[in-house]
PDB file of N, CA and C in Angstrom:
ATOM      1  N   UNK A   1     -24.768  11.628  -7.590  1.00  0.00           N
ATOM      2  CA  UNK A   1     -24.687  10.638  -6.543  1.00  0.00           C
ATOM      3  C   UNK A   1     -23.272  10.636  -5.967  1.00  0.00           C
ATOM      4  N   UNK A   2     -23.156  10.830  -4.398  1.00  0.00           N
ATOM      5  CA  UNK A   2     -21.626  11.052  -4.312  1.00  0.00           C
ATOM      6  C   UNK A   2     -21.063   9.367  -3.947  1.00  0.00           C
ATOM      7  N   UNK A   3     -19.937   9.002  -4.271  1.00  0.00           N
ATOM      8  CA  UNK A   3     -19.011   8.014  -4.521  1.00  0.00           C
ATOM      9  C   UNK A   3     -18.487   7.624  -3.245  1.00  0.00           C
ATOM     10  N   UNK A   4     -19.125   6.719  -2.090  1.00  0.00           N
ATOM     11  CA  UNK A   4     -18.643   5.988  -0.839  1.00  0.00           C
ATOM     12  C   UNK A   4     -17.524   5.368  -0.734  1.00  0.00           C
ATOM     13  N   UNK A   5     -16.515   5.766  -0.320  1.00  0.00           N
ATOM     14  CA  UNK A   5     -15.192   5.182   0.131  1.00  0.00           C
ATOM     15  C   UNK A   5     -15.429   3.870   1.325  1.00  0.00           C
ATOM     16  N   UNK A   6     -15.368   3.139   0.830  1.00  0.00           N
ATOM     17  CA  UNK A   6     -15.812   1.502   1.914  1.00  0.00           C
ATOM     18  C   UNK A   6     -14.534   1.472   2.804  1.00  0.00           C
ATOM     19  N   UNK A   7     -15.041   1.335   4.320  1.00  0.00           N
ATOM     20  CA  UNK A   7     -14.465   1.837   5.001  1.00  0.00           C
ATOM     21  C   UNK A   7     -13.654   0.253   5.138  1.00  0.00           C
ATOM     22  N   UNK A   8     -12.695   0.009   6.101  1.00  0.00           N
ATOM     23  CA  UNK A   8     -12.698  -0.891   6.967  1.00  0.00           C
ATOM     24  C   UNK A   8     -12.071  -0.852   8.350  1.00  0.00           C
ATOM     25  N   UNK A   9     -12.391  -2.228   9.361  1.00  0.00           N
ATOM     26  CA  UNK A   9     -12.072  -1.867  10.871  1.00  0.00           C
ATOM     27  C   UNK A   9     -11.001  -3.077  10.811  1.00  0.00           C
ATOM     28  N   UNK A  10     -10.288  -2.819  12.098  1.00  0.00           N
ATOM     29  CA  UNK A  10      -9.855  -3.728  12.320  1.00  0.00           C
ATOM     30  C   UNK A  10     -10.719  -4.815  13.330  1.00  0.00           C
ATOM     31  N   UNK A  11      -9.688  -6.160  13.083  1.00  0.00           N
ATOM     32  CA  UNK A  11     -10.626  -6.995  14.338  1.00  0.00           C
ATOM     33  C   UNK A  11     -10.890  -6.652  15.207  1.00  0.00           C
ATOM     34  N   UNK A  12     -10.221  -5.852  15.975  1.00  0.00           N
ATOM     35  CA  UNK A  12     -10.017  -5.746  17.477  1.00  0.00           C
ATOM     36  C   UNK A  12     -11.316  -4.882  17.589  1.00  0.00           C
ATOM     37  N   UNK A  13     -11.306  -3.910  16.477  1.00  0.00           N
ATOM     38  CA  UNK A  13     -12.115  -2.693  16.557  1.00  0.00           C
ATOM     39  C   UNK A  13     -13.712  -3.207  16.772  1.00  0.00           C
ATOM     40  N   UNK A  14     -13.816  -4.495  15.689  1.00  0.00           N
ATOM     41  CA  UNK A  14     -15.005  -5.281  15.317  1.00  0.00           C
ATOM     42  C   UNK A  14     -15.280  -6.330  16.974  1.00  0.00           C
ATOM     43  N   UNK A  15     -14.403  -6.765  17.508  1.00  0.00           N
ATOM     44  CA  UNK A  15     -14.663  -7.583  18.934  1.00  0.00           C
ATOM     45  C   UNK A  15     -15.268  -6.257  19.755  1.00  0.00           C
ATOM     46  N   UNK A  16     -14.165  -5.280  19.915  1.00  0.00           N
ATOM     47  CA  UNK A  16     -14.851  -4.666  21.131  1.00  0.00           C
ATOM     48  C   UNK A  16     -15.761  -4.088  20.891  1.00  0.00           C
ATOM     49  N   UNK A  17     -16.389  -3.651  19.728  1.00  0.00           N
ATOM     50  CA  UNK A  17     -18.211  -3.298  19.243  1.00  0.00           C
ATOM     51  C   UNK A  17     -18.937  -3.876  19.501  1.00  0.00           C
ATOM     52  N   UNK A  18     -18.503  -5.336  19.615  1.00  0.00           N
ATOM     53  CA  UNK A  18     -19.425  -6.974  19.516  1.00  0.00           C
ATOM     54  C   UNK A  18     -19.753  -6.678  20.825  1.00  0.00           C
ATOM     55  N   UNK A  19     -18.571  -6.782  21.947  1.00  0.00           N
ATOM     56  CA  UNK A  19     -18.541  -6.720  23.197  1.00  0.00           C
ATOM     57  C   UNK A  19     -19.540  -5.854  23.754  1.00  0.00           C
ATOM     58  N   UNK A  20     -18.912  -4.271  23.399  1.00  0.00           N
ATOM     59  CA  UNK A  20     -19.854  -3.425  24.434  1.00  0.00           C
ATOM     60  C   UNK A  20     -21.688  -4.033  23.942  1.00  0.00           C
ATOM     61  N   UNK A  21     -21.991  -4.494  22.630  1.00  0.00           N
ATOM     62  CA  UNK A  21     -23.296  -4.589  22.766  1.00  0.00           C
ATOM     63  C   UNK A  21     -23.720  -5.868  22.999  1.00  0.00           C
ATOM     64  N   UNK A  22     -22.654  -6.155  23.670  1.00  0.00           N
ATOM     65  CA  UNK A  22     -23.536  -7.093  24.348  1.00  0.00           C
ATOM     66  C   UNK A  22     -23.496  -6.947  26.065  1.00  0.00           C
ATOM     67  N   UNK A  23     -22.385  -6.516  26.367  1.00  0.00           N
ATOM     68  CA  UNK A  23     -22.144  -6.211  27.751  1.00  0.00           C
ATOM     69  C   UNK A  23     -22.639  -5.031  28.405  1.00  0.00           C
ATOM     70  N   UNK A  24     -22.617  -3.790  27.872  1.00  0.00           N
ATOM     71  CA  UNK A  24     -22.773  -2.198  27.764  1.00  0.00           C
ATOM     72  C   UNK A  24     -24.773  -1.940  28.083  1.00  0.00           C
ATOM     73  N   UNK A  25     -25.596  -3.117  27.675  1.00  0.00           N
ATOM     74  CA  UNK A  25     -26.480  -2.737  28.087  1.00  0.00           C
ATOM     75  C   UNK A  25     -27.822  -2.097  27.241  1.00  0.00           C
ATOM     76  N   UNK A  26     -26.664  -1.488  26.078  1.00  0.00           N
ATOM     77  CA  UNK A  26     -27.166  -0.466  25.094  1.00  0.00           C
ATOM     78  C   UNK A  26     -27.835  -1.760  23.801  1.00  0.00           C
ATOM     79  N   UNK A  27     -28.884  -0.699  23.324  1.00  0.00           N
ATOM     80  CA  UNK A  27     -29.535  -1.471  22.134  1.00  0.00           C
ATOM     81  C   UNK A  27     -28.296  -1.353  21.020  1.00  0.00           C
ATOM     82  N   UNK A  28     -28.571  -2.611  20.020  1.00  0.00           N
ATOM     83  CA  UNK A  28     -27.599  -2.430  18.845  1.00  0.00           C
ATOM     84  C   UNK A  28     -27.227  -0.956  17.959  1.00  0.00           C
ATOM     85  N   UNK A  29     -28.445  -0.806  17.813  1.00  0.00           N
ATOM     86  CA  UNK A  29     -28.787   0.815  17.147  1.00  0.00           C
ATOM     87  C   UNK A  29     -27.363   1.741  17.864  1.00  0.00           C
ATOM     88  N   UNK A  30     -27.562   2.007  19.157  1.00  0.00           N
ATOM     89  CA  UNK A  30     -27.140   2.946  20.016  1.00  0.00           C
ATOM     90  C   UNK A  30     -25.896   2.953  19.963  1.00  0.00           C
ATOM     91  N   UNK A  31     -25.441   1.089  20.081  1.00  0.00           N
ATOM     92  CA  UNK A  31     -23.880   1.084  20.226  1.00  0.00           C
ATOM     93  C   UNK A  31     -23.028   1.848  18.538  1.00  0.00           C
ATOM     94  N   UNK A  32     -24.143   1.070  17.576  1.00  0.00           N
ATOM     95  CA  UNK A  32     -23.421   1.480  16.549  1.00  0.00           C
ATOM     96  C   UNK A  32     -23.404   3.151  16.341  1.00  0.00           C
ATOM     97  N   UNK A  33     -24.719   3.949  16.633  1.00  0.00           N
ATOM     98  CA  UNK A  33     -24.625   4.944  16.340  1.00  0.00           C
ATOM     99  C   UNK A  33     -23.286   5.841  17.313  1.00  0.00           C
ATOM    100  N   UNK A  34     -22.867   5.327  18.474  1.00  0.00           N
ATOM    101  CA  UNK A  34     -21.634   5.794  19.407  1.00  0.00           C
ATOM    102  C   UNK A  34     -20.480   5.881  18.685  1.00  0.00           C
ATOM    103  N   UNK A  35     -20.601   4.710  17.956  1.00  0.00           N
ATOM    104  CA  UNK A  35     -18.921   4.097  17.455  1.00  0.00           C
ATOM    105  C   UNK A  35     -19.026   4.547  15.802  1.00  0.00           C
ATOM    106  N   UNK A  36     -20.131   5.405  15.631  1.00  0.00           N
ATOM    107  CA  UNK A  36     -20.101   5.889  13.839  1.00  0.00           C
ATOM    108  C   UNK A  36     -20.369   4.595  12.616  1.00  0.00           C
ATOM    109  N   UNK A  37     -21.009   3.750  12.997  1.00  0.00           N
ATOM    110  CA  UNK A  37     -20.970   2.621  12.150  1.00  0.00           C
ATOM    111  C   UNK A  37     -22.348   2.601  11.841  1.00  0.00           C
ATOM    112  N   UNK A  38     -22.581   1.627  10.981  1.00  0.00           N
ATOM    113  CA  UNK A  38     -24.202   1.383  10.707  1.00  0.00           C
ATOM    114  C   UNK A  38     -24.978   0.348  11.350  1.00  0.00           C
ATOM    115  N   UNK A  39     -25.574   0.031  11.527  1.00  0.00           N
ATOM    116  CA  UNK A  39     -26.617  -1.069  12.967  1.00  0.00           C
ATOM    117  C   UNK A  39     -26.220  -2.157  11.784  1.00  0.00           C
ATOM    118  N   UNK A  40     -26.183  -1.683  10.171  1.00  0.00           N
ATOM    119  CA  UNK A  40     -26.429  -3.223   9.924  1.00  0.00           C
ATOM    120  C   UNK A  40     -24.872  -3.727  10.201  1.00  0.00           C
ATOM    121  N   UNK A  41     -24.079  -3.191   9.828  1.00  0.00           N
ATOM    122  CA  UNK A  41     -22.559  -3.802   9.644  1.00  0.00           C
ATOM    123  C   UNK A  41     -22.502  -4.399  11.284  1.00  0.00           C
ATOM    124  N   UNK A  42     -22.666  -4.041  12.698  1.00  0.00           N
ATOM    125  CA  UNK A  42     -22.830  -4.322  13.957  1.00  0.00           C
ATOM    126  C   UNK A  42     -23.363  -5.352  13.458  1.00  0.00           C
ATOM    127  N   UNK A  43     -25.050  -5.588  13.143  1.00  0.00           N
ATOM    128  CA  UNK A  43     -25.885  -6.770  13.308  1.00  0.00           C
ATOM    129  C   UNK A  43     -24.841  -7.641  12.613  1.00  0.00           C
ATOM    130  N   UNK A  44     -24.274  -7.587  11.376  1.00  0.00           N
ATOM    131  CA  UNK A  44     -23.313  -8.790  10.381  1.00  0.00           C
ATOM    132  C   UNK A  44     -22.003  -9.004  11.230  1.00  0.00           C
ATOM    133  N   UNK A  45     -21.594  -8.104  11.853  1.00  0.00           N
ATOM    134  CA  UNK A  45     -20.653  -8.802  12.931  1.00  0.00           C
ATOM    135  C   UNK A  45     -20.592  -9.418  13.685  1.00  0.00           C
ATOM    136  N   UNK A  46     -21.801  -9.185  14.905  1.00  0.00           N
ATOM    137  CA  UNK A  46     -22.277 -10.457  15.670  1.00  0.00           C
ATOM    138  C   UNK A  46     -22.782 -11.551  15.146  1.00  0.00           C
ATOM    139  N   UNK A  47     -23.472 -11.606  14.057  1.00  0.00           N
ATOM    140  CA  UNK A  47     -23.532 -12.684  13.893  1.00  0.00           C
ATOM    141  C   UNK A  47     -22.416 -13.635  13.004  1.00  0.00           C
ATOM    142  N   UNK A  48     -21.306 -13.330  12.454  1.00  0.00           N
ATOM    143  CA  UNK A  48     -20.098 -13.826  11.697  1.00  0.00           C
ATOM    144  C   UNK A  48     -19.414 -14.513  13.240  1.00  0.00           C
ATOM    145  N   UNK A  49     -19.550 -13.570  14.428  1.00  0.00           N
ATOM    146  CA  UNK A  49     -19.053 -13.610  15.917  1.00  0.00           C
ATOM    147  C   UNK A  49     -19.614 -15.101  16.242  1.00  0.00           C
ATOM    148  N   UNK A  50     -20.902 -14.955  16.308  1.00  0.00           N
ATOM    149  CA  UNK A  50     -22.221 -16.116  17.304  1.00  0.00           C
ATOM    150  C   UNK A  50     -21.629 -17.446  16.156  1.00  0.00           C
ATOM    151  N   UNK A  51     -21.119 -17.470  14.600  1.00  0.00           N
ATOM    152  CA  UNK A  51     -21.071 -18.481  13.946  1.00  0.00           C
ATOM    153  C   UNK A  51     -19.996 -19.321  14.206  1.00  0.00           C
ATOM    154  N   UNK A  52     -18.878 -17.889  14.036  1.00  0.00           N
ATOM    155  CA  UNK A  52     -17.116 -18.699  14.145  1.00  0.00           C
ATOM    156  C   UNK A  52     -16.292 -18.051  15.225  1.00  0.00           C
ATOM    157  N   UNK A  53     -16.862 -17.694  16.010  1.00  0.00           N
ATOM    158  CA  UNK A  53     -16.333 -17.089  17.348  1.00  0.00           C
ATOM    159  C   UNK A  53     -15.582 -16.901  17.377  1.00  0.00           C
ATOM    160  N   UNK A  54     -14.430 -17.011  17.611  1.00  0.00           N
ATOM    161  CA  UNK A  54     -12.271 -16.605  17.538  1.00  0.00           C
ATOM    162  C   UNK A  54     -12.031 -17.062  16.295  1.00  0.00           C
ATOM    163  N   UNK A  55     -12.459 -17.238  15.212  1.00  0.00           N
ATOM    164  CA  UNK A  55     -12.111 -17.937  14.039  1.00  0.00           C
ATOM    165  C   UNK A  55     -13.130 -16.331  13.042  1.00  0.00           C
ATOM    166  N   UNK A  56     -13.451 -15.857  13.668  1.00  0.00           N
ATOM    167  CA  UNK A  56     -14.514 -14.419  12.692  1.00  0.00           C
ATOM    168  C   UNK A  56     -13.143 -13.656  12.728  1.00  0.00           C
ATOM    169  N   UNK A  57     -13.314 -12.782  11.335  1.00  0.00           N
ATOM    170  CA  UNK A  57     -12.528 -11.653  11.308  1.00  0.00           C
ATOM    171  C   UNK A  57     -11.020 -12.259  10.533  1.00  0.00           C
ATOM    172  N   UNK A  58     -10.572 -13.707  10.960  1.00  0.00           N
ATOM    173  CA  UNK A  58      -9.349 -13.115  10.707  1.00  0.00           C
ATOM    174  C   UNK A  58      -8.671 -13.100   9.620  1.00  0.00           C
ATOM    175  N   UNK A  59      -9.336 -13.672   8.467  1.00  0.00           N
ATOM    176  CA  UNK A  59      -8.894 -13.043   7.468  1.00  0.00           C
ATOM    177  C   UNK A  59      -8.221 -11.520   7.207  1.00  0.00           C
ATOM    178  N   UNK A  60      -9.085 -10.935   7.529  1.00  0.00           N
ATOM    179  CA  UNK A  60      -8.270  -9.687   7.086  1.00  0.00           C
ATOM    180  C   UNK A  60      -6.859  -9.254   7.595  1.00  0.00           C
ATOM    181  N   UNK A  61      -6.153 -10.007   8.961  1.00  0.00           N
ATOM    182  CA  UNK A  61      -5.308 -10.229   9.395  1.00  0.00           C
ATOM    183  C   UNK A  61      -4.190 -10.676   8.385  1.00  0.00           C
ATOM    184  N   UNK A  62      -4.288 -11.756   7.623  1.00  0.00           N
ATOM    185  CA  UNK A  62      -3.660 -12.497   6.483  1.00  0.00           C
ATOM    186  C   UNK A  62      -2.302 -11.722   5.748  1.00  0.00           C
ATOM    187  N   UNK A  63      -3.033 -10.939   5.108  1.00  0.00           N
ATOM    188  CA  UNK A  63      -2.142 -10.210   4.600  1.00  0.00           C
ATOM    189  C   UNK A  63      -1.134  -9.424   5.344  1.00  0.00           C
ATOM    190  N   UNK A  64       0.230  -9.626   4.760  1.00  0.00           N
ATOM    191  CA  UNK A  64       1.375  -9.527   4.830  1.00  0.00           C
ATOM    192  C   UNK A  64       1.694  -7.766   5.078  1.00  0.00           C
ATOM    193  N   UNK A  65       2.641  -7.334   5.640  1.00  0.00           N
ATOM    194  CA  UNK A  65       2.955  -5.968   5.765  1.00  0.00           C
ATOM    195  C   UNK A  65       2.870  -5.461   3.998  1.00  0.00           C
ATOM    196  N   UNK A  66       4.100  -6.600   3.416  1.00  0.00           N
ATOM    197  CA  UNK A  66       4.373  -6.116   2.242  1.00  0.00           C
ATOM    198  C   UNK A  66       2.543  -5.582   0.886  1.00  0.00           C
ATOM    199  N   UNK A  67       1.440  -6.620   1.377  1.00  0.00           N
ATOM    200  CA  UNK A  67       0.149  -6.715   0.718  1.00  0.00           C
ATOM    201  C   UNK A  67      -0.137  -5.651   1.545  1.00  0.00           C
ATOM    202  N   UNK A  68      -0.587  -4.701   2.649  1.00  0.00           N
ATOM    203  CA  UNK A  68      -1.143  -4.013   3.123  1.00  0.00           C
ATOM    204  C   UNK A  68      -0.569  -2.935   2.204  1.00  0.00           C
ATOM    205  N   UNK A  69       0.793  -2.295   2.097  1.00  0.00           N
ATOM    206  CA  UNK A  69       1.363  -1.220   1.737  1.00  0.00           C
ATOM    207  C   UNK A  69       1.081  -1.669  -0.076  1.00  0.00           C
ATOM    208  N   UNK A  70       0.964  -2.643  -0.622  1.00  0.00           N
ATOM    209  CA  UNK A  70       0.424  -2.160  -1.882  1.00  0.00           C
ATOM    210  C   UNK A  70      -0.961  -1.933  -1.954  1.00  0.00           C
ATOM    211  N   UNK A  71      -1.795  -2.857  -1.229  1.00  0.00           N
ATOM    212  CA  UNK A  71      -3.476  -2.200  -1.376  1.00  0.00           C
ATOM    213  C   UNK A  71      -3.613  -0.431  -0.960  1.00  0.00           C
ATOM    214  N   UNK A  72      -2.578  -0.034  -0.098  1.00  0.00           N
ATOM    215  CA  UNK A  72      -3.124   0.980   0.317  1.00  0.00           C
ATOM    216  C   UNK A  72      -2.327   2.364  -1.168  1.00  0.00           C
ATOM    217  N   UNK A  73      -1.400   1.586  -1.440  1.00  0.00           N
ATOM    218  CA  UNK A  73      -0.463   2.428  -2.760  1.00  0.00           C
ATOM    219  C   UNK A  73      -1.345   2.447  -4.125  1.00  0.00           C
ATOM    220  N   UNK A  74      -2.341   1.155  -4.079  1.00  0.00           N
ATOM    221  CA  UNK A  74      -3.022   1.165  -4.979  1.00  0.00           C
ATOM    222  C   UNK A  74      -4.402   2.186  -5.082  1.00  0.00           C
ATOM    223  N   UNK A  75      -4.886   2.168  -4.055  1.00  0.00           N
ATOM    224  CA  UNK A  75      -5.593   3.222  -3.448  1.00  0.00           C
ATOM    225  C   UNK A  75      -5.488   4.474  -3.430  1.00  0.00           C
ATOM    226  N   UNK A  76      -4.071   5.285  -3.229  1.00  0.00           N
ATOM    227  CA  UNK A  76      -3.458   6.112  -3.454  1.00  0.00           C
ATOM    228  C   UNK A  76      -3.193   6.691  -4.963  1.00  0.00           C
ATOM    229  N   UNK A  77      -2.923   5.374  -6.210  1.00  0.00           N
ATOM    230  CA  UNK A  77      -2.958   5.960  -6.960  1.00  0.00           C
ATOM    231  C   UNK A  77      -3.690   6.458  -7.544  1.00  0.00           C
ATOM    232  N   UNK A  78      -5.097   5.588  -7.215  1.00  0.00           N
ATOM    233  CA  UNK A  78      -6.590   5.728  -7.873  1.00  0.00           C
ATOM    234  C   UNK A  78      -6.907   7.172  -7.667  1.00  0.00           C
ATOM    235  N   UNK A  79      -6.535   7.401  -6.700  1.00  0.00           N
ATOM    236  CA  UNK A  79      -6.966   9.179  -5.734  1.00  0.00           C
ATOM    237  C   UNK A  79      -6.047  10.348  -6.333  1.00  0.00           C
ATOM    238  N   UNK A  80      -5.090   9.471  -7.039  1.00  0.00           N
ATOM    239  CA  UNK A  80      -4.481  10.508  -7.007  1.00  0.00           C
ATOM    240  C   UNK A  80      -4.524  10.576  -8.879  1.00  0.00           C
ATOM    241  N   UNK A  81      -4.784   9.625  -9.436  1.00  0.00           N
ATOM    242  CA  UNK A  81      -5.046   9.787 -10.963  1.00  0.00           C
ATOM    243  C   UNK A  81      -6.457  10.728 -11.190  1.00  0.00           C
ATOM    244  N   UNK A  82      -7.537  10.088 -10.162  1.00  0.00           N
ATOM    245  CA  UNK A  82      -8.447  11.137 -10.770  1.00  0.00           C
ATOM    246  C   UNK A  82      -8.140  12.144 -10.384  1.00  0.00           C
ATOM    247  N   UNK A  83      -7.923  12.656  -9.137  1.00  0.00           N
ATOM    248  CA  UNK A  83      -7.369  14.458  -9.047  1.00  0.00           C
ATOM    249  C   UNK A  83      -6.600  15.208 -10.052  1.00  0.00           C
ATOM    250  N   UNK A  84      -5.876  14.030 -11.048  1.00  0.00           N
ATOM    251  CA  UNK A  84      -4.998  14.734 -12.168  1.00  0.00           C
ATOM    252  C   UNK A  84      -6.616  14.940 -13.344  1.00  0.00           C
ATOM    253  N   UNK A  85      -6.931  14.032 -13.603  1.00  0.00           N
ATOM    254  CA  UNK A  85      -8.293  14.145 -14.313  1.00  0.00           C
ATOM    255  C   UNK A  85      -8.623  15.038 -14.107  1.00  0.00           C
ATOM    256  N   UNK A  86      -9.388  15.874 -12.950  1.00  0.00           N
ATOM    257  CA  UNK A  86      -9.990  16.858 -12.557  1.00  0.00           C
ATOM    258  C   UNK A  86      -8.812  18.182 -12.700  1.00  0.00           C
ATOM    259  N   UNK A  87      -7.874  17.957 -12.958  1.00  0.00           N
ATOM    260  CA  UNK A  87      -6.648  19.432 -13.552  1.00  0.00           C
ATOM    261  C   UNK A  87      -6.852  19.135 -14.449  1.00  0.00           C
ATOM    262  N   UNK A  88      -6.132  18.512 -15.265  1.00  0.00           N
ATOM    263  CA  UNK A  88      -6.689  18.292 -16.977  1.00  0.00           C
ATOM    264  C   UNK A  88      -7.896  18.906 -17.121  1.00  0.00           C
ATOM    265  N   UNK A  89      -8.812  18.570 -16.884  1.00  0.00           N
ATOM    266  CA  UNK A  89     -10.209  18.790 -17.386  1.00  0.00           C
ATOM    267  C   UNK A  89     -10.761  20.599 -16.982  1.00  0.00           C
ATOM    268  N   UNK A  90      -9.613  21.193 -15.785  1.00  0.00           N
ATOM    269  CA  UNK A  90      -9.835  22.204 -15.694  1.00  0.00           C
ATOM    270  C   UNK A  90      -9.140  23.169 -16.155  1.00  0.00           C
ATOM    271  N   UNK A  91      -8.116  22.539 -16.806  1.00  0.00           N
ATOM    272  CA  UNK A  91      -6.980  23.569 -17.287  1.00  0.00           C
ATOM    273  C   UNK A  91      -7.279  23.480 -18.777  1.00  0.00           C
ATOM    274  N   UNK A  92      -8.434  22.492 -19.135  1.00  0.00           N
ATOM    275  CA  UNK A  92      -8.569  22.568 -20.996  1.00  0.00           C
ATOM    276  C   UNK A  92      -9.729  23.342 -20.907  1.00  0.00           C
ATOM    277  N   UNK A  93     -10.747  24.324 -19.682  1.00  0.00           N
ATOM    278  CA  UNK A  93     -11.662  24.533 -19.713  1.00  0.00           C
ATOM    279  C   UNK A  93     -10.762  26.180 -19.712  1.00  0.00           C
ATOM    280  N   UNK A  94      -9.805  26.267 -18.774  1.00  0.00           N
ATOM    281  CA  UNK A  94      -9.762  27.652 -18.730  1.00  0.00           C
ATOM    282  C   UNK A  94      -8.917  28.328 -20.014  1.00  0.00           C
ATOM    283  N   UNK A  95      -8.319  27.153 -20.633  1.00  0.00           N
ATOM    284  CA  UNK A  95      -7.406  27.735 -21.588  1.00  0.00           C
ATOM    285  C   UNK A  95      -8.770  27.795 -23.041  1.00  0.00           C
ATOM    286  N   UNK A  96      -9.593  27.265 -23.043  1.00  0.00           N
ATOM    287  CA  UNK A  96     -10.363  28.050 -23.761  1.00  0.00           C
ATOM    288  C   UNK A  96     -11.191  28.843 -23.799  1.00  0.00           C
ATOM    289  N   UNK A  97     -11.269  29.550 -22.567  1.00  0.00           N
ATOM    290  CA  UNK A  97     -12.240  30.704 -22.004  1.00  0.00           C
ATOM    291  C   UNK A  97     -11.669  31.639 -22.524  1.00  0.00           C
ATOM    292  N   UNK A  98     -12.835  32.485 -23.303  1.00  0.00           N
ATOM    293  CA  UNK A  98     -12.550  33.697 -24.168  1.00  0.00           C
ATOM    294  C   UNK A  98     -11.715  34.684 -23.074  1.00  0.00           C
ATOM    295  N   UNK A  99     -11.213  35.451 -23.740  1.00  0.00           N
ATOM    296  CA  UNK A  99     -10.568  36.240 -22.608  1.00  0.00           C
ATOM    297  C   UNK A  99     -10.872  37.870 -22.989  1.00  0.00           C
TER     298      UNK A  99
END
C-alpha cells in the first residue's frame, strides 16, 4: 500500500477554488479535477466557506514564521531518517551477499 503525503493549500489557494466554482460555470468535479484536487476536499471547502465565510481557513494562517520552519524541519527529518533506514537495511543486505 503506498504511503500518502497529506498535502496542504493555502487560503488564498482554497478561496480562489471556492470562487472559480462558483463563478467559472464549471461543475464541482471539473473545477477540482483542473486544479489537481479531489471533488471531495472542494465540496468540504465550500461548505467550511457557506458556514464561516472570511472567518474559514484561517487558522492555518496562525502559526508563526518561527512554527512553520519547525513543522516543515520536522518533516524533513522524518524523510530523511527513513531514507537512512532504507541504507542501513541495504548495506546489511549487501555486506552479507555471498561473494
Amino acid at each position: 500500500m503506498k504511503n500518502k503525503e497529506r498535502r496542504s493549500y493555502s487560503r488564498e489557494f482554497k478561496l480562489e477554488a471556492i470562487r472559480l466554482c462558483n463563478e467559472s460555470g464549471k461543475s464541482s468535479a471539473q473545477v477540482a479535477f483542473e486544479l489537481g484536487i479531489s471533488s471531495n476536499s472542494l465540496y468540504n471547502w465550500r461548505k467550511q466557506y457557506s458556514e464561516k465565510k472570511e472567518a474559514a481557513f484561517k487558522n492555518e494562517s496562525q502559526l508563526s514564521a518561527e512554527q512553520q520552519e519547525i513543522k516543515r524541519l520536522r518533516l524533513e527529518v522524518a524523510r530523511l531518517k527513513e531514507q537512512r533506514d532504507i541504507l542501513k537495511k541495504a548495506a546489511a543486505f549487501f555486506a552479507n551477499e555471498p561473494k
